[in-house]
N, C-alpha and C. Protein backbone atom coordinates (compact mmCIF):
# COMPACT_ATOMS: atom_id res chain seq x y z
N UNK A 1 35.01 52.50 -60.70
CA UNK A 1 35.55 51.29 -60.14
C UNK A 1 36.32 51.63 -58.86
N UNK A 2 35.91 51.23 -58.25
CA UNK A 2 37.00 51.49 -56.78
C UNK A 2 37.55 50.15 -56.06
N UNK A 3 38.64 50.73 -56.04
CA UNK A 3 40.31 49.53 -55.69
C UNK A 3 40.50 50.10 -53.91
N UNK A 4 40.36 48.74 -53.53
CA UNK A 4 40.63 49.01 -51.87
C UNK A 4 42.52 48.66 -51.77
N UNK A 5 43.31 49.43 -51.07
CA UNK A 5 44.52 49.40 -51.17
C UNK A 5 44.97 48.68 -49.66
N UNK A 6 43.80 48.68 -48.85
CA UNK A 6 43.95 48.09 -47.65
C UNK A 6 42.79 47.32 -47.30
N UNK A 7 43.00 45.90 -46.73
CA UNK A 7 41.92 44.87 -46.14
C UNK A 7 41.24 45.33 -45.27
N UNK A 8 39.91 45.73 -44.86
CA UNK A 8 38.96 46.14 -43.96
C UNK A 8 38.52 44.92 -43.54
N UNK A 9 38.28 44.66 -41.92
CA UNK A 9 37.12 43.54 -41.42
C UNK A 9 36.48 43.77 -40.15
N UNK A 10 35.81 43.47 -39.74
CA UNK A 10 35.33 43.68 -38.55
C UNK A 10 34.39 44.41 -38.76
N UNK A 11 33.79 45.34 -38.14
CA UNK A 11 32.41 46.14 -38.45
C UNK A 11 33.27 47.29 -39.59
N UNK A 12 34.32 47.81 -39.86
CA UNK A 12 34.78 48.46 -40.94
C UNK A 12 34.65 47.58 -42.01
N UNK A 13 34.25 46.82 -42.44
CA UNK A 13 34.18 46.16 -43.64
C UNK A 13 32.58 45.90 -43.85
N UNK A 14 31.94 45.60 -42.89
CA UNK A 14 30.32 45.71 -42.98
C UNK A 14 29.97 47.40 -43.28
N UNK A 15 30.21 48.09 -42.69
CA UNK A 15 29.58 49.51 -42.23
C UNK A 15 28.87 50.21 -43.82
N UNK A 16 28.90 49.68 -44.65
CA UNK A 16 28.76 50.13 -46.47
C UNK A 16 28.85 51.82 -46.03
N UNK A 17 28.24 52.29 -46.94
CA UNK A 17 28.56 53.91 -46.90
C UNK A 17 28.40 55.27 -45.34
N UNK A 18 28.13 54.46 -44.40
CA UNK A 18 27.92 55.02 -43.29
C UNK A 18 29.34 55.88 -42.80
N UNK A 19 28.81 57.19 -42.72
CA UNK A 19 30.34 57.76 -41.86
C UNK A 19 30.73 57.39 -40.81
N UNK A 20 31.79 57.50 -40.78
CA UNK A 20 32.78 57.48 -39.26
C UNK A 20 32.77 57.85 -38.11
N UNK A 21 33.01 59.45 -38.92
CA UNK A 21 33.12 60.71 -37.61
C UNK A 21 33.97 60.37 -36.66
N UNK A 22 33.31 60.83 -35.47
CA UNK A 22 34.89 61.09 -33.93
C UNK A 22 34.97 59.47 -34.47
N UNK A 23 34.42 58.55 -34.45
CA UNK A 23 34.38 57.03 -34.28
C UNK A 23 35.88 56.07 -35.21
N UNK A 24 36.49 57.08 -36.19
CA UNK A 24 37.53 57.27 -36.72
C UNK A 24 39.08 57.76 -36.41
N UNK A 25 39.66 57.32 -35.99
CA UNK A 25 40.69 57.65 -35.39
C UNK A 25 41.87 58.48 -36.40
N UNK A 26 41.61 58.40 -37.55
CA UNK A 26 42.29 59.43 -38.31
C UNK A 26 41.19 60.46 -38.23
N UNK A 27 40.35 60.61 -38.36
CA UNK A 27 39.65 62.14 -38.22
C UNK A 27 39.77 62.71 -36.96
N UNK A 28 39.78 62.20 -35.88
CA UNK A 28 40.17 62.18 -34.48
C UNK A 28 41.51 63.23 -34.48
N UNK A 29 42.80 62.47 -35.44
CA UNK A 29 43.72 62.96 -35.21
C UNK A 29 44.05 64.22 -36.04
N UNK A 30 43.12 64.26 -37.15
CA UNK A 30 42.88 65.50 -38.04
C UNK A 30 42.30 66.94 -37.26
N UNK A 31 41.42 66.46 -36.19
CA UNK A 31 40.55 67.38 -36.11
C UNK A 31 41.88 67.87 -34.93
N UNK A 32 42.84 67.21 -34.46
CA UNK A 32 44.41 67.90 -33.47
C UNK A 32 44.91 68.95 -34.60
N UNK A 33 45.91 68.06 -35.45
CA UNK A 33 46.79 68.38 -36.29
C UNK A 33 46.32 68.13 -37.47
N UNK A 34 45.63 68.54 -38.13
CA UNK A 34 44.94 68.39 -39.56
C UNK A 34 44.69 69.81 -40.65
N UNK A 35 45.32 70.95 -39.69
CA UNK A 35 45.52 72.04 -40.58
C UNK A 35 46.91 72.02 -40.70
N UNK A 36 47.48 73.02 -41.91
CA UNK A 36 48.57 73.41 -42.01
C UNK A 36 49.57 74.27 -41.20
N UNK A 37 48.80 75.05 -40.22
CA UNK A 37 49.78 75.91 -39.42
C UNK A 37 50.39 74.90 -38.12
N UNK A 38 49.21 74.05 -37.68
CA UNK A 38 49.31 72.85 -37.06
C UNK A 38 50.97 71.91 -37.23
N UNK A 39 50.30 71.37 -38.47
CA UNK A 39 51.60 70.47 -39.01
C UNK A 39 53.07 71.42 -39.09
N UNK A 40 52.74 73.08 -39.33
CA UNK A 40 53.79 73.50 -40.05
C UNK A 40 54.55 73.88 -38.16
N UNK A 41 53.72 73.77 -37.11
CA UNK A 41 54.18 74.14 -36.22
C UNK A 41 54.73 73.31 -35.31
N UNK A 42 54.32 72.06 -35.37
CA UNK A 42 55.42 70.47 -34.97
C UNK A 42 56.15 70.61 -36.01
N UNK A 43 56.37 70.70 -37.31
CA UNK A 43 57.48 70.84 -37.51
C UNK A 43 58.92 71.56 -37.23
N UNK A 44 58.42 72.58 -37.35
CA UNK A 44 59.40 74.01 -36.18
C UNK A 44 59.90 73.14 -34.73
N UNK A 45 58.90 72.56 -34.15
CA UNK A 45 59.34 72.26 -32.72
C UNK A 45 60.36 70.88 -32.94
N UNK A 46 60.01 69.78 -34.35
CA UNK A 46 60.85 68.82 -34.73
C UNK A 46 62.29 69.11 -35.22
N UNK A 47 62.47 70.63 -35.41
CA UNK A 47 63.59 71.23 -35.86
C UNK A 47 64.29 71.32 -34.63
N UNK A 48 63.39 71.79 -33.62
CA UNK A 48 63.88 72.52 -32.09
C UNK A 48 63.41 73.77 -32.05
N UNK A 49 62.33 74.52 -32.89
CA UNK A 49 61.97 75.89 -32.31
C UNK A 49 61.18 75.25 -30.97
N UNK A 50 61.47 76.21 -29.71
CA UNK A 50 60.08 76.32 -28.62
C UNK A 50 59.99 77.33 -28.29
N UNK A 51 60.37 78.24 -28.54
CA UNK A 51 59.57 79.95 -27.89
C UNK A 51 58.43 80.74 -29.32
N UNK A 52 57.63 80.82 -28.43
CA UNK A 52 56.45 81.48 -29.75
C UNK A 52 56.99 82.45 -30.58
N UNK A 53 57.96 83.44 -29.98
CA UNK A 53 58.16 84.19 -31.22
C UNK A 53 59.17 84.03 -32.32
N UNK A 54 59.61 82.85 -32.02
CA UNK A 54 60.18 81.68 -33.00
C UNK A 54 59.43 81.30 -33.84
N UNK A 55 58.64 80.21 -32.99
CA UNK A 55 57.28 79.99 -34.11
C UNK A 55 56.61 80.50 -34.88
N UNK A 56 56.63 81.65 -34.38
CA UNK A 56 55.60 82.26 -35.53
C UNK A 56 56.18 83.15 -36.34
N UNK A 57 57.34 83.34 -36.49
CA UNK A 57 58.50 84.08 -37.76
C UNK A 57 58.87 82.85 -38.69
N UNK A 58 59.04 81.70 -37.80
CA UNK A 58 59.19 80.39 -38.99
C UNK A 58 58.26 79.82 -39.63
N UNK A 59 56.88 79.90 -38.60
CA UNK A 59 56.00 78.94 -39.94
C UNK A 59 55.19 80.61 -40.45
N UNK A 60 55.27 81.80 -40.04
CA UNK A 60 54.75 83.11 -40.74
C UNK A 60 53.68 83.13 -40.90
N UNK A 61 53.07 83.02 -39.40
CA UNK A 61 51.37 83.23 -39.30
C UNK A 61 51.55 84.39 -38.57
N UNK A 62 50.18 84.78 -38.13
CA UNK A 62 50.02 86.08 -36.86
C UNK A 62 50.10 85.28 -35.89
N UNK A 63 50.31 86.37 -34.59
CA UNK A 63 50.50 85.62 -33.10
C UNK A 63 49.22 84.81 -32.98
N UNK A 64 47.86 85.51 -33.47
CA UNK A 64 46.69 85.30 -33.02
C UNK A 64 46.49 84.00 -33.82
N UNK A 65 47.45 83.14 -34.79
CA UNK A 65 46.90 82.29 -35.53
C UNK A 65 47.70 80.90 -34.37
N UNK A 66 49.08 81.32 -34.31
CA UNK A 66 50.18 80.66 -33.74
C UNK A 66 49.68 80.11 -32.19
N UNK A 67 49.00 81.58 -31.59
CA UNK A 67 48.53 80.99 -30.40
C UNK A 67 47.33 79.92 -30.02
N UNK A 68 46.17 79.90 -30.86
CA UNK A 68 45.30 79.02 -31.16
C UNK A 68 45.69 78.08 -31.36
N UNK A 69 46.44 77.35 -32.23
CA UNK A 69 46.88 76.43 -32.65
C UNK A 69 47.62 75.98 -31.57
N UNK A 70 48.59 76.87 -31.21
CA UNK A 70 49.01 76.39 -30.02
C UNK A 70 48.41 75.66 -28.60
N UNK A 71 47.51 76.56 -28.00
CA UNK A 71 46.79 76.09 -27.22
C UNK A 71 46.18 74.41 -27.67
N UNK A 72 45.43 74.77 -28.43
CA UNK A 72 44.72 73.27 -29.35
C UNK A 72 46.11 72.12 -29.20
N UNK A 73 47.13 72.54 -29.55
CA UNK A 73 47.96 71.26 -29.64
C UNK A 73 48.16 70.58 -28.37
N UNK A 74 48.64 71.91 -27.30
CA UNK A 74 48.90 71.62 -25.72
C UNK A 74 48.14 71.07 -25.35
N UNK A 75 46.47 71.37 -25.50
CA UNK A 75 45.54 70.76 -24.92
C UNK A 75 45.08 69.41 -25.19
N UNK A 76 45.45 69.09 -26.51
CA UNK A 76 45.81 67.70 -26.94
C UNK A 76 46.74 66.77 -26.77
N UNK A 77 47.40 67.30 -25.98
CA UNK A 77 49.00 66.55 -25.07
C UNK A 77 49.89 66.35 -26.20
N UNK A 78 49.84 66.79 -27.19
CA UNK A 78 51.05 66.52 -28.63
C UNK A 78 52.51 67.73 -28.00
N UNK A 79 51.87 68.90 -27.51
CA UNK A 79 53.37 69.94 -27.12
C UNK A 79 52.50 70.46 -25.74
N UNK A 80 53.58 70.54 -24.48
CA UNK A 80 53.56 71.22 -23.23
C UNK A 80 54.05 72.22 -22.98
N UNK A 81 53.59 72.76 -22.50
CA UNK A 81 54.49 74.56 -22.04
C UNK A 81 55.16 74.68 -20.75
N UNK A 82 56.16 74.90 -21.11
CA UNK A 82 57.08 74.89 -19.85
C UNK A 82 57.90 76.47 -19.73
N UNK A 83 57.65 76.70 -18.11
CA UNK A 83 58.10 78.21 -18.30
C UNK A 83 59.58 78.36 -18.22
N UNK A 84 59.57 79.61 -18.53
CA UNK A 84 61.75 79.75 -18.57
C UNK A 84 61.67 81.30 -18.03
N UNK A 85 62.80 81.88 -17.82
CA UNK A 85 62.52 83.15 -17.58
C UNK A 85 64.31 83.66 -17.99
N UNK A 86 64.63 84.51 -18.50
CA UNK A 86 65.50 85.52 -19.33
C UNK A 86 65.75 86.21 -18.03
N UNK A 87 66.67 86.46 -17.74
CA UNK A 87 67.27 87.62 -16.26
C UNK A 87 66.40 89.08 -16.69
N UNK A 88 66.57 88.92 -15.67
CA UNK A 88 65.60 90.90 -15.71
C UNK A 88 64.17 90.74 -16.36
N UNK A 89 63.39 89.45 -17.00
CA UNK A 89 62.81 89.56 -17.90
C UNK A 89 61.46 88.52 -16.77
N UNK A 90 60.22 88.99 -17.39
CA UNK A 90 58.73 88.22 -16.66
C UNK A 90 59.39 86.77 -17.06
N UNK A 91 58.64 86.03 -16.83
CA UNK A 91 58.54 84.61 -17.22
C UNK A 91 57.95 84.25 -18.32
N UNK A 92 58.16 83.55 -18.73
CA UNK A 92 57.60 83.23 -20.45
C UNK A 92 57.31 81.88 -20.40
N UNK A 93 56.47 81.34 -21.40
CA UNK A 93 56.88 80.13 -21.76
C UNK A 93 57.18 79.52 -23.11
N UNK A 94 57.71 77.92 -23.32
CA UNK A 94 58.29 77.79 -24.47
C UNK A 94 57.46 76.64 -24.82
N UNK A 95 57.24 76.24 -25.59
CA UNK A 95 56.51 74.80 -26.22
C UNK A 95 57.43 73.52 -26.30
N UNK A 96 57.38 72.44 -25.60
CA UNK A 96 57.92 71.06 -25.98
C UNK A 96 57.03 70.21 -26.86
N UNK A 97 57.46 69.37 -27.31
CA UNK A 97 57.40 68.18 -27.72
C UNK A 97 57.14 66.97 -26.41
N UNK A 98 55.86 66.38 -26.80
CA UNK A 98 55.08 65.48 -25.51
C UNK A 98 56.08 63.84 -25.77
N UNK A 99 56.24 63.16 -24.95
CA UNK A 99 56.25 62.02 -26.04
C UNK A 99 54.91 61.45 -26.75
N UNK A 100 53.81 62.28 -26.95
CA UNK A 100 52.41 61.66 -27.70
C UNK A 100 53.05 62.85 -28.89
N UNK A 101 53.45 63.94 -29.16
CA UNK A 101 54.21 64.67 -30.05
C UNK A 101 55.31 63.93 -30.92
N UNK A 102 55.95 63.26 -29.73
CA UNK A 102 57.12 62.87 -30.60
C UNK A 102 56.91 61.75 -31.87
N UNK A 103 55.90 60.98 -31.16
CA UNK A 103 55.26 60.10 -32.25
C UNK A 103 54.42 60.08 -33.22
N UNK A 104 54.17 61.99 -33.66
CA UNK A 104 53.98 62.00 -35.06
C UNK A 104 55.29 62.18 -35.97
N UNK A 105 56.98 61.87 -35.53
CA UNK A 105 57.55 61.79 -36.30
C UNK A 105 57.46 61.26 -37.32
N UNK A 106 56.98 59.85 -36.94
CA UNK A 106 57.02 59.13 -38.79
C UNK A 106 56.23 60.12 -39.65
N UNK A 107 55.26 60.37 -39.01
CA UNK A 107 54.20 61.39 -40.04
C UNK A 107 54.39 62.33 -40.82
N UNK A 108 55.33 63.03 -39.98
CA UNK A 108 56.13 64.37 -40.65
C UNK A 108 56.73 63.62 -41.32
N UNK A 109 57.48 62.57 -41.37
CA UNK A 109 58.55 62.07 -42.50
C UNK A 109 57.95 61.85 -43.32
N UNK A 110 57.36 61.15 -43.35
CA UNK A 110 56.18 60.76 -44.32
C UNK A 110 55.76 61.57 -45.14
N UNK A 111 55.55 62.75 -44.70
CA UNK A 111 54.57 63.83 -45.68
C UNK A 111 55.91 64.51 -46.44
N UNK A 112 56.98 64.60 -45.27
CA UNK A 112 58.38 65.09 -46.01
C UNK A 112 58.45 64.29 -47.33
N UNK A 113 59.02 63.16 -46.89
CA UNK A 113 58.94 62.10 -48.05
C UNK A 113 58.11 62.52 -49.17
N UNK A 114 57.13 62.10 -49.12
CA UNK A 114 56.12 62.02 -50.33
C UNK A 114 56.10 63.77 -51.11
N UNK A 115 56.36 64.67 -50.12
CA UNK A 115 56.57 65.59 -50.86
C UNK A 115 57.93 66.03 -52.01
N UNK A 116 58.83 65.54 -51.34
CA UNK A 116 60.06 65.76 -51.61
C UNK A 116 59.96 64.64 -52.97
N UNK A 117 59.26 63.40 -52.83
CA UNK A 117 58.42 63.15 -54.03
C UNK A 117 58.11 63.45 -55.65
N UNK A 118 56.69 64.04 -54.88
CA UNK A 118 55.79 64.42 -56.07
C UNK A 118 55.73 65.64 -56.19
N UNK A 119 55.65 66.48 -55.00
CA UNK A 119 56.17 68.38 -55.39
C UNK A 119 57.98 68.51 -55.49
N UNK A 120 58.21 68.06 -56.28
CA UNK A 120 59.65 68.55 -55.77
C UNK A 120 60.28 69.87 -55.91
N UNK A 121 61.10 70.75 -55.23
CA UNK A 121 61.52 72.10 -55.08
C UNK A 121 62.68 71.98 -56.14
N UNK A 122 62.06 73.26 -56.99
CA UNK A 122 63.27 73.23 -58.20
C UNK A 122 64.92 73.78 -57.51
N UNK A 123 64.40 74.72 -56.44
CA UNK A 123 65.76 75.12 -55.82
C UNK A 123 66.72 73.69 -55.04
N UNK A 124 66.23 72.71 -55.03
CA UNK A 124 66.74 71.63 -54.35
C UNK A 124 66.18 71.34 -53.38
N UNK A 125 66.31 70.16 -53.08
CA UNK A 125 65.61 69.47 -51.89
C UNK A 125 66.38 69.21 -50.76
N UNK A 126 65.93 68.42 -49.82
CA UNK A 126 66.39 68.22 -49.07
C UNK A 126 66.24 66.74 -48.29
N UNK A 127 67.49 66.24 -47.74
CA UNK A 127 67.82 64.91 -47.74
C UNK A 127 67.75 64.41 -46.16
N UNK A 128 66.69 63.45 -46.22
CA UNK A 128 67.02 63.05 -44.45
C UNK A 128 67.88 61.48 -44.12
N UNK A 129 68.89 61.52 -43.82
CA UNK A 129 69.95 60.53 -43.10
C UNK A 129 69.81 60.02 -41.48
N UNK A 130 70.47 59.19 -42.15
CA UNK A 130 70.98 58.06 -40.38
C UNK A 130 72.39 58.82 -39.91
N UNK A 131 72.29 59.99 -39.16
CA UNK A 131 73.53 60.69 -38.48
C UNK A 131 74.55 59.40 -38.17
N UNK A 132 73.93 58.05 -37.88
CA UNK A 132 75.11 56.68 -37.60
C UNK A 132 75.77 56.13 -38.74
N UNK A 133 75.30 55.83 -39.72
CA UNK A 133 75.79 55.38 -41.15
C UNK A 133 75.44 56.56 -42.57
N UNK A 134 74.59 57.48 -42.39
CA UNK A 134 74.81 58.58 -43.73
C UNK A 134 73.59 57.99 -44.49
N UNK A 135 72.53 56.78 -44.54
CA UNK A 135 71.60 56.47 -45.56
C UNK A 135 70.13 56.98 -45.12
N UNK A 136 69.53 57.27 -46.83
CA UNK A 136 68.30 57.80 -46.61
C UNK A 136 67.49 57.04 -45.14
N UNK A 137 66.45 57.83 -44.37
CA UNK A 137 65.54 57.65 -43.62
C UNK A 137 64.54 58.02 -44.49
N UNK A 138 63.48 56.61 -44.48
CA UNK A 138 62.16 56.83 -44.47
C UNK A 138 60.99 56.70 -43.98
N UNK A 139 60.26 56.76 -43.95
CA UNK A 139 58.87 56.22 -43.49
C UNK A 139 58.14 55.14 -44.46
N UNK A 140 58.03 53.96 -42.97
CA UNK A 140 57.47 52.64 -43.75
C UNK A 140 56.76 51.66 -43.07
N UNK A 141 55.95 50.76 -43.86
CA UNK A 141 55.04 50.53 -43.26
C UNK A 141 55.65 48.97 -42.72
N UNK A 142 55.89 48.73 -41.19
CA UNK A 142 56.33 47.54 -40.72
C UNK A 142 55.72 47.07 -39.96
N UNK A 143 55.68 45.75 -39.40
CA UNK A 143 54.63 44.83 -38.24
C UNK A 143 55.22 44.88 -37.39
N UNK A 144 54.62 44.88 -36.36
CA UNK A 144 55.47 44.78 -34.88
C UNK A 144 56.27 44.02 -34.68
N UNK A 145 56.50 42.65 -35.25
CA UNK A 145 57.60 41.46 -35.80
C UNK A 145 58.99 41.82 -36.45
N UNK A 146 59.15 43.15 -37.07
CA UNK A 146 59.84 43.78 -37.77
C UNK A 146 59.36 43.50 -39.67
N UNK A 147 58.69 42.84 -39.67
CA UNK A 147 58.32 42.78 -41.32
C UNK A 147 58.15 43.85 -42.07
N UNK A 148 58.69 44.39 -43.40
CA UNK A 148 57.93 45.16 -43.65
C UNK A 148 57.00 44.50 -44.89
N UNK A 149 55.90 45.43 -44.70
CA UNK A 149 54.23 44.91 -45.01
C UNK A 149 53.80 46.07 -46.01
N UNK A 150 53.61 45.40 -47.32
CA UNK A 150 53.17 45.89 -48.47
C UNK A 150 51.84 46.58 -48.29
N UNK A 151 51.16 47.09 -49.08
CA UNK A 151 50.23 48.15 -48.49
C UNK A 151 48.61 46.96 -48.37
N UNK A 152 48.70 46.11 -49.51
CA UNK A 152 47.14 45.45 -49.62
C UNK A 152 47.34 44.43 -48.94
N UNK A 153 48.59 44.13 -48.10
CA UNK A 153 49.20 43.21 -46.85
C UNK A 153 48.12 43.61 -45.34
N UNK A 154 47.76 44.65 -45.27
CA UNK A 154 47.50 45.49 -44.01
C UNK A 154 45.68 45.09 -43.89
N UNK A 155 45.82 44.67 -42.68
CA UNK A 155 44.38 44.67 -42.38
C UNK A 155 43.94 45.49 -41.06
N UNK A 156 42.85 46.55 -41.28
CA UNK A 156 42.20 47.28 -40.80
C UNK A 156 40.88 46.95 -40.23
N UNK A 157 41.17 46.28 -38.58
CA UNK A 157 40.34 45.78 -38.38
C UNK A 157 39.21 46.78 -37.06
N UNK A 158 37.78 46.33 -37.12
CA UNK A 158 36.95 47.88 -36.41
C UNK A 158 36.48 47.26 -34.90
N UNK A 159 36.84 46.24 -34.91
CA UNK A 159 35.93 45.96 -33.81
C UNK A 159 37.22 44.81 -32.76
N UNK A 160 38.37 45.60 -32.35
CA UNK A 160 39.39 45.14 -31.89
C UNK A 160 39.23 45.99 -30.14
N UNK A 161 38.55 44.96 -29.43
CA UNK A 161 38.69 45.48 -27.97
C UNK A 161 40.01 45.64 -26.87
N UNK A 162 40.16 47.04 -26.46
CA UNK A 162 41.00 47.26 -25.79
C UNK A 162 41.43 46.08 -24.85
C-alpha cells in the first residue's frame, strides 16, 4: 500500500513510474552535497572551520578525499576560496560559505534535528537555541505567508514556469 505524504500535480502527478533524473531537483542537489564527507564538510564550515587542514582533522578524511569534495562544492557555488597568506608563509587558501551555502542551513538543522531524534547519542546531545531568547531552533515546514504547513498540506507542483 503506498501513502503519499505530499500532494503531487502537474506533470509530477501524471509521470506514473517514470524516473526523474537531473530533471529532479533533489537529485540535482544530491549529486552537490549528497555524500557524507560533503554534508560533514558544510558542516565544519557552519561551525566556522575554513582552512583545509582544519577540515580535514574535523570531519577525518584524507587530504585526497577533503580536496575533491572540496573542489565539487566550490564548483557548485555552495563554498568559495578565498586566499589569505600567514607572514613569511606562500599564500593559501581558505573555504567560505556562498550565500547559495548558507541556505542549506535549514538542511543541516534538519538532519541535526531528526538525528538528535531517532539516533540519539548516549553520551548526550546537543541543543540548538535562539542566542536572543534561549528556545529550541528548528527546522519547519512554512509558506511564504508565514503559515506553518502540515506535511499532506504541501503541494508539489512539476510544471511551474520560471
Amino acid at each position: 500500500m503506498s501513502v503519499m505524504t505530499v500532494q503531487l500535480a502537474g506533470r509530477l502527478a501524471r509521470r506514473g513510474d517514470v524516473a526523474l533524473g537531473d530533471r529532479c531537483a533533489v537529485d540535482r542537489t544530491f549529486q552537490v552535497v549528497g555524500n557524507r564527507t560533503a554534508m560533514l564538510l558544510l558542516r565544519e564550515a557552519f561551525y566556522g572551520a575554513t582552512r583545509f587542514e582544519q577540515l580535514v582533522k574535523r570531519v577525518g578524511v584524507t587530504e585526497a578525499v577533503a580536496s575533491q569534495r572540496l573542489k565539487e562544492l566550490v564548483a557548485a557555488g555552495v563554498l568559495a576560496k578565498q586566499p589569505y597568506r600567514e607572514p613569511g608563509q606562500r599564500t593559501r587558501f581558505e573555504y567560505v560559505l556562498t550565500p547559495a551555502g548558507h541556505e542549506l542551513v535549514p538542511v543541516l538543522l534538519g538532519l541535526l534535528q531528526w538525528g538528535v531524534r531517532h539516533l540519539p547519542d548516549p553520551t548526550g546531545q546537543v541543543a540548538v537555541t535562539h542566542d536572543g531568547c534561549g528556545a529550541e531552533v528548528r527546522a519547519a515546514l512554512r509558506c511564504a505567508d508565514g503559515h506553518d504547513v502540515e506535511e499532506d498540506e504541501v503541494v508539489i507542483r512539476g510544471d511551474v514556469a520560471r
